[in-house]
PDB file of N, CA and C in Angstrom:
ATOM      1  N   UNK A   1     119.367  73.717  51.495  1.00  0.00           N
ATOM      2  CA  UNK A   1     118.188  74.431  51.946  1.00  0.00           C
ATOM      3  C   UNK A   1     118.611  75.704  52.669  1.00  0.00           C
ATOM      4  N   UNK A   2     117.895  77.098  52.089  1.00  0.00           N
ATOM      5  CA  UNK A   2     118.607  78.136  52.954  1.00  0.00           C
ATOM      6  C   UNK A   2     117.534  78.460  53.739  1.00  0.00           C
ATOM      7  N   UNK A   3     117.729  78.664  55.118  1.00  0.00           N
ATOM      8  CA  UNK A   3     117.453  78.770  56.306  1.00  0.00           C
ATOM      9  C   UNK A   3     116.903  80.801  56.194  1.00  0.00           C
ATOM     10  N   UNK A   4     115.812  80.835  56.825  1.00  0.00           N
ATOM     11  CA  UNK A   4     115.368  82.271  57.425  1.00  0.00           C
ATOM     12  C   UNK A   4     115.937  83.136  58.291  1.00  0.00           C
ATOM     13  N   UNK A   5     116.295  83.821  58.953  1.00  0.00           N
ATOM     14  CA  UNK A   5     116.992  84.136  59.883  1.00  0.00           C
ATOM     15  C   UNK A   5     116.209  85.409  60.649  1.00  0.00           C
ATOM     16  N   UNK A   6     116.074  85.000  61.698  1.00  0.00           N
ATOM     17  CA  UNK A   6     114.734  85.707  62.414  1.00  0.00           C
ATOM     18  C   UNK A   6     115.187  86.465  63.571  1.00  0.00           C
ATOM     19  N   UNK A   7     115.383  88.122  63.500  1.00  0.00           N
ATOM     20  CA  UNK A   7     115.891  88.859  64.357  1.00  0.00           C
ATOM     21  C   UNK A   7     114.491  89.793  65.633  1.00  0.00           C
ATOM     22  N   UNK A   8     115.199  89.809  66.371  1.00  0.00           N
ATOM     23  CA  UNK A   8     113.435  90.296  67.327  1.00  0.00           C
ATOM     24  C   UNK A   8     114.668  91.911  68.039  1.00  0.00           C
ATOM     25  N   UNK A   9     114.195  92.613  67.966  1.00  0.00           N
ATOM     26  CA  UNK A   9     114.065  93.821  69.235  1.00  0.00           C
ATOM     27  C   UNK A   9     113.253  93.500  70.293  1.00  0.00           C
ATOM     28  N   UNK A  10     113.649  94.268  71.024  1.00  0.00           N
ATOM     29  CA  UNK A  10     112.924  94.425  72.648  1.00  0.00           C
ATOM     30  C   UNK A  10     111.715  94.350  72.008  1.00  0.00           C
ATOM     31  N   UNK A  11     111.450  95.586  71.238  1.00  0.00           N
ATOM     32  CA  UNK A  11     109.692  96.121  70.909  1.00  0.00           C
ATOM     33  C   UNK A  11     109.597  95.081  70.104  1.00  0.00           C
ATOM     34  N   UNK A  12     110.001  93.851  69.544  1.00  0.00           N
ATOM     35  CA  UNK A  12     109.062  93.353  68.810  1.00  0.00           C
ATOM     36  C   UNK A  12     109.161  91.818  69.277  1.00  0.00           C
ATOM     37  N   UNK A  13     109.935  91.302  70.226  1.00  0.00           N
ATOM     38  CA  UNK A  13     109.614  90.123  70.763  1.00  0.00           C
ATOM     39  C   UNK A  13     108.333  90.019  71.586  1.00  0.00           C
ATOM     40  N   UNK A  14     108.030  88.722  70.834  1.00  0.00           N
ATOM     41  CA  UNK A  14     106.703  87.816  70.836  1.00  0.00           C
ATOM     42  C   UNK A  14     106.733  88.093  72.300  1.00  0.00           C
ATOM     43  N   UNK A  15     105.606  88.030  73.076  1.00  0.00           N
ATOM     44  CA  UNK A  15     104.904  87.510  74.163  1.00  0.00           C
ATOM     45  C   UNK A  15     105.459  86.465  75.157  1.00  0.00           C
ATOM     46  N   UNK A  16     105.498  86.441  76.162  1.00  0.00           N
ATOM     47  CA  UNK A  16     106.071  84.578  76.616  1.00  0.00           C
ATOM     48  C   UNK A  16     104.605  84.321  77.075  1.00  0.00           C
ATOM     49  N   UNK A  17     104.368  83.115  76.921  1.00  0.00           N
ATOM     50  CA  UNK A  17     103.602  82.287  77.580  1.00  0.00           C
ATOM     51  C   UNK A  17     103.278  82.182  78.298  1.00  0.00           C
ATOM     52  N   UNK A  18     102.019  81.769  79.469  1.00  0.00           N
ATOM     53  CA  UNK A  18     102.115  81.729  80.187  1.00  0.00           C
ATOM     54  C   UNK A  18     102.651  80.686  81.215  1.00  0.00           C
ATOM     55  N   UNK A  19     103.255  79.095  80.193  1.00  0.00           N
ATOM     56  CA  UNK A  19     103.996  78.335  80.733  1.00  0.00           C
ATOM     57  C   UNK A  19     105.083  79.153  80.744  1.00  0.00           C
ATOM     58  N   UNK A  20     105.676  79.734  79.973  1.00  0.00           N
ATOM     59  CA  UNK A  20     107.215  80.810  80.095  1.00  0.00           C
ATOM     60  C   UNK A  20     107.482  81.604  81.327  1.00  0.00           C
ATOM     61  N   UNK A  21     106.523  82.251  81.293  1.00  0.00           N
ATOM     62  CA  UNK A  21     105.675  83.229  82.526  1.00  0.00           C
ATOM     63  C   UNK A  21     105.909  82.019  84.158  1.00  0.00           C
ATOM     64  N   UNK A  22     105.397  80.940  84.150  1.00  0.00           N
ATOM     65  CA  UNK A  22     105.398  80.241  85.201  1.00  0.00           C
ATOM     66  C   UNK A  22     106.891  79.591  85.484  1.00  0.00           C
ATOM     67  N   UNK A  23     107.728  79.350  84.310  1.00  0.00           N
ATOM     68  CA  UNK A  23     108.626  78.745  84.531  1.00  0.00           C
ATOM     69  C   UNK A  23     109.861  79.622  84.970  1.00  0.00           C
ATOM     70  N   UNK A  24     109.558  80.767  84.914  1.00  0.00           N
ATOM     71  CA  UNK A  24     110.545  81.963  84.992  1.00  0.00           C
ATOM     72  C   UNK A  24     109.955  82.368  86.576  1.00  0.00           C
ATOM     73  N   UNK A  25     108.892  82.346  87.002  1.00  0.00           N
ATOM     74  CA  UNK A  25     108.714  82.538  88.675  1.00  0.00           C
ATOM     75  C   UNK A  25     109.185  81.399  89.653  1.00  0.00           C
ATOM     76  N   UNK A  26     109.180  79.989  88.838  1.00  0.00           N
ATOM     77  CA  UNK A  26     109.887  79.215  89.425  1.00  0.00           C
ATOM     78  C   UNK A  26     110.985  79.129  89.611  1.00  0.00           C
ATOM     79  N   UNK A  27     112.247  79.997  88.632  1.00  0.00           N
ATOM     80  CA  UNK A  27     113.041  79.794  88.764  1.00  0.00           C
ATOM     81  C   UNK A  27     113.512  80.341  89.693  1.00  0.00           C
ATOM     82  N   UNK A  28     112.964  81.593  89.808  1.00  0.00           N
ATOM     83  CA  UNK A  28     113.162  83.284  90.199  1.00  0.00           C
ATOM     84  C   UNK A  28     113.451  82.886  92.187  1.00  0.00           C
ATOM     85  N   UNK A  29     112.189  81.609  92.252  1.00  0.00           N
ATOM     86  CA  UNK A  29     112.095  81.479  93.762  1.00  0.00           C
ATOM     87  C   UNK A  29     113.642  80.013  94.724  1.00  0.00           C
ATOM     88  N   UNK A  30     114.523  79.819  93.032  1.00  0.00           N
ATOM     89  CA  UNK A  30     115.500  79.026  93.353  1.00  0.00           C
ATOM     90  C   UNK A  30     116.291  79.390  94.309  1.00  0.00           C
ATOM     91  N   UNK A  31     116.953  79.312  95.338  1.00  0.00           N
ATOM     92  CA  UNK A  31     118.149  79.398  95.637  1.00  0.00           C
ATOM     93  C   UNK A  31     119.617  79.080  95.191  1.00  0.00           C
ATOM     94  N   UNK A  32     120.447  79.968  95.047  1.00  0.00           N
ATOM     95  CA  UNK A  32     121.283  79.956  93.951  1.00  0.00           C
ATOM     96  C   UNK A  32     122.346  78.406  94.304  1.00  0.00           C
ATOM     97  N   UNK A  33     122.517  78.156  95.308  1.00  0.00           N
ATOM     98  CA  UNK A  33     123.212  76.656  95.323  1.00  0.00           C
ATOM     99  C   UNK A  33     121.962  75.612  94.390  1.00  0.00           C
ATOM    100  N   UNK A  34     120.829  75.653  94.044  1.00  0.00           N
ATOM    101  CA  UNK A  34     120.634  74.706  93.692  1.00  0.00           C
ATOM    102  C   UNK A  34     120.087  75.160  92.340  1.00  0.00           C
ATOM    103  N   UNK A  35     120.881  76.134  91.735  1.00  0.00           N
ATOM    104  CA  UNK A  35     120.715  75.774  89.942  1.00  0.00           C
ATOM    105  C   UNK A  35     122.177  75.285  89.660  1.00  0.00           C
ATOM    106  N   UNK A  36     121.699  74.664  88.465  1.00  0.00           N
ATOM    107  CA  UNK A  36     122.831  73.787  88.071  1.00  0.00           C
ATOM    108  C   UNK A  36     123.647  74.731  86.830  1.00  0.00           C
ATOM    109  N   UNK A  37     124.715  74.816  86.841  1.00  0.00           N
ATOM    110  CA  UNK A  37     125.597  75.564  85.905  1.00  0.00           C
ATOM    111  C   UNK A  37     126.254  74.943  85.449  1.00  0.00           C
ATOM    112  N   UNK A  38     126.245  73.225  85.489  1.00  0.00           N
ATOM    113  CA  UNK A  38     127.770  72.966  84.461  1.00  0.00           C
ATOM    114  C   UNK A  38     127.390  73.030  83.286  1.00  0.00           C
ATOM    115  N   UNK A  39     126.612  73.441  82.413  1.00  0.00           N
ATOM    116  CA  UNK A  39     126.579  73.613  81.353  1.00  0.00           C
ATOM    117  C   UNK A  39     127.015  74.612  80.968  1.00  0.00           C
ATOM    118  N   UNK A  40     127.096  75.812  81.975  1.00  0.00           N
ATOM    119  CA  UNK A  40     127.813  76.996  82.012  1.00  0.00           C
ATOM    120  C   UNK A  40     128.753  77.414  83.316  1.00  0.00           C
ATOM    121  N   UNK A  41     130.002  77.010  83.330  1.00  0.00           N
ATOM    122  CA  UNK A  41     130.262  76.949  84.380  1.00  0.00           C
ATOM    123  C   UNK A  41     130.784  78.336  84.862  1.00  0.00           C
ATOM    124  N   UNK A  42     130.766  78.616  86.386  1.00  0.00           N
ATOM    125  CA  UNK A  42     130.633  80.004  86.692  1.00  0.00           C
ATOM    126  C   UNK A  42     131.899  80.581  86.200  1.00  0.00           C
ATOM    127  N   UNK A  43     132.771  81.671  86.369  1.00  0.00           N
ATOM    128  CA  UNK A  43     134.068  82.118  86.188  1.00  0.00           C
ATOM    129  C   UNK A  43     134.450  82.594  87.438  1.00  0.00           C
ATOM    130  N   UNK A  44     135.712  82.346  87.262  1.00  0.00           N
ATOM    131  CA  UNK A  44     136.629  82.243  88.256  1.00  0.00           C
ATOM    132  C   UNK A  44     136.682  83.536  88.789  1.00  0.00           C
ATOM    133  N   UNK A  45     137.788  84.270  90.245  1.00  0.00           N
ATOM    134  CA  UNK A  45     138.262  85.459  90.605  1.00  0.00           C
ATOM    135  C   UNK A  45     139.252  85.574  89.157  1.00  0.00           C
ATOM    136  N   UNK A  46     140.146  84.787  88.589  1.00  0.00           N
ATOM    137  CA  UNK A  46     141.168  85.109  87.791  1.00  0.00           C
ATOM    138  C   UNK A  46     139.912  85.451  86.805  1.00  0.00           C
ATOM    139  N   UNK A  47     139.180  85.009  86.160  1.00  0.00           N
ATOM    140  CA  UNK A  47     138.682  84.953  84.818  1.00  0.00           C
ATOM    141  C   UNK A  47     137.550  86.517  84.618  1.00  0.00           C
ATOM    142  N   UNK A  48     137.413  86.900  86.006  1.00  0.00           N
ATOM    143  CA  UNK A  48     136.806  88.232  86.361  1.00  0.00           C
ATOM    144  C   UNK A  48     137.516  89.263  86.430  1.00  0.00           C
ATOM    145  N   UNK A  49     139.071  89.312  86.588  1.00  0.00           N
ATOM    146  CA  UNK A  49     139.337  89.923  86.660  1.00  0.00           C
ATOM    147  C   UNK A  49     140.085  90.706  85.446  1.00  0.00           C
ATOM    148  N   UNK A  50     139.829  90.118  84.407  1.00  0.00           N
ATOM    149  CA  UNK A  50     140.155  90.568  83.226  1.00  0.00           C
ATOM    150  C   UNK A  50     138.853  90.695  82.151  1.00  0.00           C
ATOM    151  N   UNK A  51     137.794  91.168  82.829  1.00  0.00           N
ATOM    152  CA  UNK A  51     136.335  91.246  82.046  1.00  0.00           C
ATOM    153  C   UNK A  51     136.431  92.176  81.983  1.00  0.00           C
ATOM    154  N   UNK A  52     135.917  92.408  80.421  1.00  0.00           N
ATOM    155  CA  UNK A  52     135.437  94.113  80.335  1.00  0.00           C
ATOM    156  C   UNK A  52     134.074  94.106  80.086  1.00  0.00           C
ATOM    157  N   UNK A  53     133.456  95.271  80.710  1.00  0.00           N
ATOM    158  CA  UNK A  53     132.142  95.125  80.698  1.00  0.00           C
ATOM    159  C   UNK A  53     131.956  95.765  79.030  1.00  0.00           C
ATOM    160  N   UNK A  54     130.678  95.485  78.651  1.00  0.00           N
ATOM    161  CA  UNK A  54     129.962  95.727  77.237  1.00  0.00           C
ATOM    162  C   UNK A  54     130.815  95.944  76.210  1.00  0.00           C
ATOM    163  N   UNK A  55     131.870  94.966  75.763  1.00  0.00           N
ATOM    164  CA  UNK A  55     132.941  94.692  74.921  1.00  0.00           C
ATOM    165  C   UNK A  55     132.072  94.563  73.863  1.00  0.00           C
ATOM    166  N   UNK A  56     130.982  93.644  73.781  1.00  0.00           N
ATOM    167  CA  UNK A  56     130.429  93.309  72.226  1.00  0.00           C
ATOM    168  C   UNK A  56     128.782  93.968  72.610  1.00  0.00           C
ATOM    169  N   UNK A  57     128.861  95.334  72.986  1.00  0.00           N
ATOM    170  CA  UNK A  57     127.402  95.899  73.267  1.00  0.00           C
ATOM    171  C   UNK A  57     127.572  96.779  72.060  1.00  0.00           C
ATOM    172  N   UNK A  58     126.383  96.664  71.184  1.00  0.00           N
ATOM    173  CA  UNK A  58     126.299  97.831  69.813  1.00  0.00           C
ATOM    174  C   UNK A  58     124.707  98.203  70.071  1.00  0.00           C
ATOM    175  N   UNK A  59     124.895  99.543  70.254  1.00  0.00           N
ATOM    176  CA  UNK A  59     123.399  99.855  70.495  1.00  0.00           C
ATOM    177  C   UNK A  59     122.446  99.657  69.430  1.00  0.00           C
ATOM    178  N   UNK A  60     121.523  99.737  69.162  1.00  0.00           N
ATOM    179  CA  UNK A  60     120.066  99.815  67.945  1.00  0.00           C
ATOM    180  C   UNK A  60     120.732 101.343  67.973  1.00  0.00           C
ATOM    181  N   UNK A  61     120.772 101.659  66.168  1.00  0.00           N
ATOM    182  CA  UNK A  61     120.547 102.820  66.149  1.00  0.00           C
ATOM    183  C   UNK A  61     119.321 103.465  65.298  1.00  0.00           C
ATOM    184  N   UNK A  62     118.871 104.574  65.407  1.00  0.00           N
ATOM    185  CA  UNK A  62     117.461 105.234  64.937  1.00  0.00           C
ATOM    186  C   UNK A  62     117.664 106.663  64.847  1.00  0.00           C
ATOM    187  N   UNK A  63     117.227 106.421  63.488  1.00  0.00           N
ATOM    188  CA  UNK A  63     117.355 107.861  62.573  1.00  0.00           C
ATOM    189  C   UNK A  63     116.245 108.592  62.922  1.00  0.00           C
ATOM    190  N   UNK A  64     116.755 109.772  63.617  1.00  0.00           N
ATOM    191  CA  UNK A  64     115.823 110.830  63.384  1.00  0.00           C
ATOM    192  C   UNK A  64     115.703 112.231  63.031  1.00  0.00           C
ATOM    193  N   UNK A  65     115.227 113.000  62.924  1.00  0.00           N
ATOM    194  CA  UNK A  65     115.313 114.197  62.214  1.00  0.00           C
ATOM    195  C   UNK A  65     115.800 115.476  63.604  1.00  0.00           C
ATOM    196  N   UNK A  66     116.591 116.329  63.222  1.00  0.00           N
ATOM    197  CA  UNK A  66     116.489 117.395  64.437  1.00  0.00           C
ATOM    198  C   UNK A  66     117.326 118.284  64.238  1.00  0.00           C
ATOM    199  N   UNK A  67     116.776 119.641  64.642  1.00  0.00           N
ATOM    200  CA  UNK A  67     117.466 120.879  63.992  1.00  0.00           C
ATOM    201  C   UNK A  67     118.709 121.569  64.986  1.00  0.00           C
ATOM    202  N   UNK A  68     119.377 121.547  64.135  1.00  0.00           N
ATOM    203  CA  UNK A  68     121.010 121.854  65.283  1.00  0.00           C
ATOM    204  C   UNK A  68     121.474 123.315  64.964  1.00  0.00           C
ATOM    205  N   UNK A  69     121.504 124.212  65.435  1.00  0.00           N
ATOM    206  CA  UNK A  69     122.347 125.106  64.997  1.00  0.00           C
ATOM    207  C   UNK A  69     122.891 125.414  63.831  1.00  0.00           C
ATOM    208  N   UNK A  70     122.956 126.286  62.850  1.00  0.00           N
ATOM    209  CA  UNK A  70     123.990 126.010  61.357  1.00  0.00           C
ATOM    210  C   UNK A  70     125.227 126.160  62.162  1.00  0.00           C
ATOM    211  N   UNK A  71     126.087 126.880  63.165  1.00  0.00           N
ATOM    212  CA  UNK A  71     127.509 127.416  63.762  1.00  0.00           C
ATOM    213  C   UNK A  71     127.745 125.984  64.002  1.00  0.00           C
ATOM    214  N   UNK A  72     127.050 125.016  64.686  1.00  0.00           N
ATOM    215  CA  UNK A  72     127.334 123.867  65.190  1.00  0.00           C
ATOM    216  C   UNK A  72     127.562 122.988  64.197  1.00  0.00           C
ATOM    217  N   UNK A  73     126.760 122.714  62.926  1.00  0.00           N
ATOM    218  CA  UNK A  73     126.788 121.607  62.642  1.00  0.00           C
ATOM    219  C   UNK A  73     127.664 121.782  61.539  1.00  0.00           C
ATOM    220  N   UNK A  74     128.379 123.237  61.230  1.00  0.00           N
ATOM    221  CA  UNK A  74     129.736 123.515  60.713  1.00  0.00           C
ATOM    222  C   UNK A  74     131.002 123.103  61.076  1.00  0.00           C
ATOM    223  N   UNK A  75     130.852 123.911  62.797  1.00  0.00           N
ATOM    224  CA  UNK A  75     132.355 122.910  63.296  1.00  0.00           C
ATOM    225  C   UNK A  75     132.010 121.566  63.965  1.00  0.00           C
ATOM    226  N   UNK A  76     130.953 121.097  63.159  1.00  0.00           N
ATOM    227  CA  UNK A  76     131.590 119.343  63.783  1.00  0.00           C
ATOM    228  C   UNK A  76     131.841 119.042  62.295  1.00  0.00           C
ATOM    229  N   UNK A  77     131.306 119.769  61.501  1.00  0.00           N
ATOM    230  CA  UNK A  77     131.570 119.304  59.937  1.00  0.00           C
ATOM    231  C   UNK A  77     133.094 119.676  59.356  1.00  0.00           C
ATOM    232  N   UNK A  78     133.469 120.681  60.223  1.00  0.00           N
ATOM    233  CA  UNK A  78     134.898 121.313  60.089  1.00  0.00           C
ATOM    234  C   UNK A  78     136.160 120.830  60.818  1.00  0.00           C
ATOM    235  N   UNK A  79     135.707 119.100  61.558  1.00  0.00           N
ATOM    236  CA  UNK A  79     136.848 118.265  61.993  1.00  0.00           C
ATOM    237  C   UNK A  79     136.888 117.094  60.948  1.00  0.00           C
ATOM    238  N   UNK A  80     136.210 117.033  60.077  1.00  0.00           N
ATOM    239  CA  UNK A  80     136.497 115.822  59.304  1.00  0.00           C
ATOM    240  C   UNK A  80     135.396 115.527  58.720  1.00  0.00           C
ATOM    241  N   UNK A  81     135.393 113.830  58.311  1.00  0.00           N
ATOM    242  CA  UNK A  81     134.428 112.980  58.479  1.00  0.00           C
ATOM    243  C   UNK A  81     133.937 112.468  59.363  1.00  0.00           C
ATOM    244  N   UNK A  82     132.294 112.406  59.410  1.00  0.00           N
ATOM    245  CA  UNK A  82     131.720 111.633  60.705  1.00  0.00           C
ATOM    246  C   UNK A  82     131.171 112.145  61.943  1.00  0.00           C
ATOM    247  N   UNK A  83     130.665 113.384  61.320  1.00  0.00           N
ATOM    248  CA  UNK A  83     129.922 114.704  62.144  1.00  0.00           C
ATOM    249  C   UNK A  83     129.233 113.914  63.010  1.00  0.00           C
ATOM    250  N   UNK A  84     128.343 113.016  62.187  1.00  0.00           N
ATOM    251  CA  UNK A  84     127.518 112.788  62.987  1.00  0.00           C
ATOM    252  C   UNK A  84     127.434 111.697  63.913  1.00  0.00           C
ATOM    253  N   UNK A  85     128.578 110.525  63.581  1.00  0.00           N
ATOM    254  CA  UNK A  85     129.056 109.867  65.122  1.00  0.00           C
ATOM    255  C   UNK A  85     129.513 110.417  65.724  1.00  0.00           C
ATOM    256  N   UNK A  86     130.203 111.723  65.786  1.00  0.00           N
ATOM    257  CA  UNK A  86     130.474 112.741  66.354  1.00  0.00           C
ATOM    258  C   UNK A  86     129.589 113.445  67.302  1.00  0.00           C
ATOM    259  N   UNK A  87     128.525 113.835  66.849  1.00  0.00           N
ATOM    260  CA  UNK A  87     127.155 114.254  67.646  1.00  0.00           C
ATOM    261  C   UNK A  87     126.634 112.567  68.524  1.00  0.00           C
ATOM    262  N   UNK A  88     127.027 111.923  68.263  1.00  0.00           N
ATOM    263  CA  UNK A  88     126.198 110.942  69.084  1.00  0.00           C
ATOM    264  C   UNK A  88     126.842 110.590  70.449  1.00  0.00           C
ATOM    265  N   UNK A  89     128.587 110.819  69.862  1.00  0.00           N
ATOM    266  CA  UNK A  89     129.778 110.297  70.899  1.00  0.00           C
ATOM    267  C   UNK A  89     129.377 111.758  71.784  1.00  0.00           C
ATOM    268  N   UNK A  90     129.162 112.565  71.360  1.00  0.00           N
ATOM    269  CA  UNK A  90     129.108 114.107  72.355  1.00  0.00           C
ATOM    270  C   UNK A  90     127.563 113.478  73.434  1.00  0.00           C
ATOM    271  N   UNK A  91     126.496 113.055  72.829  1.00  0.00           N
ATOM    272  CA  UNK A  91     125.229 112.970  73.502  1.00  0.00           C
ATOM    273  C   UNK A  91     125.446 112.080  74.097  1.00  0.00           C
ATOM    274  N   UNK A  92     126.207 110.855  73.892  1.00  0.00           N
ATOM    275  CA  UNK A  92     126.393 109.453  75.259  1.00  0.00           C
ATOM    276  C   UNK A  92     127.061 110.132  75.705  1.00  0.00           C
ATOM    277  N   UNK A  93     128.335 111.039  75.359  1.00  0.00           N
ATOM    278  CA  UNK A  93     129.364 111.496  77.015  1.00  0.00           C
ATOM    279  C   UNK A  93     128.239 112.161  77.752  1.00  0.00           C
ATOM    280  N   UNK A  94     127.326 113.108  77.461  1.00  0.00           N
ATOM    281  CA  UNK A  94     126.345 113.925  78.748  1.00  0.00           C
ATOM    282  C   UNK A  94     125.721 112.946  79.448  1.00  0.00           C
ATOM    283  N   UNK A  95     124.985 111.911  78.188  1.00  0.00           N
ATOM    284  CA  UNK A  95     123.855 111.406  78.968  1.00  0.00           C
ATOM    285  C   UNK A  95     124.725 109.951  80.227  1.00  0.00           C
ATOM    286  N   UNK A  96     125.782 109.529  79.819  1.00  0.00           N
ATOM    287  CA  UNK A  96     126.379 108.776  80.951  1.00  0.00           C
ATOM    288  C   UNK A  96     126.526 109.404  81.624  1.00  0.00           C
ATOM    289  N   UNK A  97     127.176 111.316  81.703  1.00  0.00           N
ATOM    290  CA  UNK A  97     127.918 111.611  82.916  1.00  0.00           C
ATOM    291  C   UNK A  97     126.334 112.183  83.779  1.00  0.00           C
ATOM    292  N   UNK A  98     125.542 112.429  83.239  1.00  0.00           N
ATOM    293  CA  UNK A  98     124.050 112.496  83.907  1.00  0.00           C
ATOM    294  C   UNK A  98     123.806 111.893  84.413  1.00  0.00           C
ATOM    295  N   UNK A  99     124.167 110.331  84.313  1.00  0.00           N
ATOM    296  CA  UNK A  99     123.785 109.364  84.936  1.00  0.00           C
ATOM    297  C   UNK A  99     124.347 108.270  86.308  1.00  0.00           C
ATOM    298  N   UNK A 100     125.677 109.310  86.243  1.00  0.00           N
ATOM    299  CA  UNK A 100     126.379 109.143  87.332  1.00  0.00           C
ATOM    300  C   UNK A 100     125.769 109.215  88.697  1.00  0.00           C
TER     301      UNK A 100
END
C-alpha cells in the first residue's frame, strides 16, 4: 500500500484546535523542573558544545521576477555558473549583516 505524503508550510498549516490551543497554554504555564524529558533527554555541556546552529536549515525558496541592472547581471554571469545563487548568497550577506 503506498502511503500519501503530506507536506504543510507555515502559510498552509491547518488551524490548531481549540483543545491544541488549551493544551499549549497549559503547558506554557509549566515550570521547567516539572516537564518530563526522558523521552528526549536534555544535552549535556559536552554535547553543546559541539552544536552548530542551523546545520540542516534549507530555506523555502520563491521565484520571483525583478529587474537588475544589464552591467550587473553580466558580471555575476561573468564568474561562472550560478548567477543566481550568487545573487541570493549576496542578499542574505546584507540582510544578516542588517540584522546585526
Amino acid at each position: 500500500m503506498k502511503t500519501k505524503m503530506v507536506s504543510f508550510t507555515p502559510e498552509t498549516l491547518p488551524p490548531l484546535t481549540k483543545a491544541q490551543r488549551d493544551n499549549l497554554a497549559r503547558l506554557a504555564t509549566l515550570p521547567d523542573d516539572q516537564i518530563d524529558t526522558s523521552d528526549i533527554p536534555e544535552l549535556t555541556d559536552e554535547q553543546l558544545k559541539h552544536a552548530v546552529r542551523g546545520r540542516f536549515y534549507r530555506p523555502i525558496k520563491r521565484q520571483i521576477t525583478a529587474r537588475v541592472d544589464a552591467d550587473v547581471v553580466e558580471w555575476l554571469k561573468s564568474q561562472g555558473k550560478g548567477y543566481q545563487s550568487r545573487i541570493n548568497a549576496i542578499l542574505r550577506r546584507e540582510m544578516l549583516s542588517s540584522l546585526k
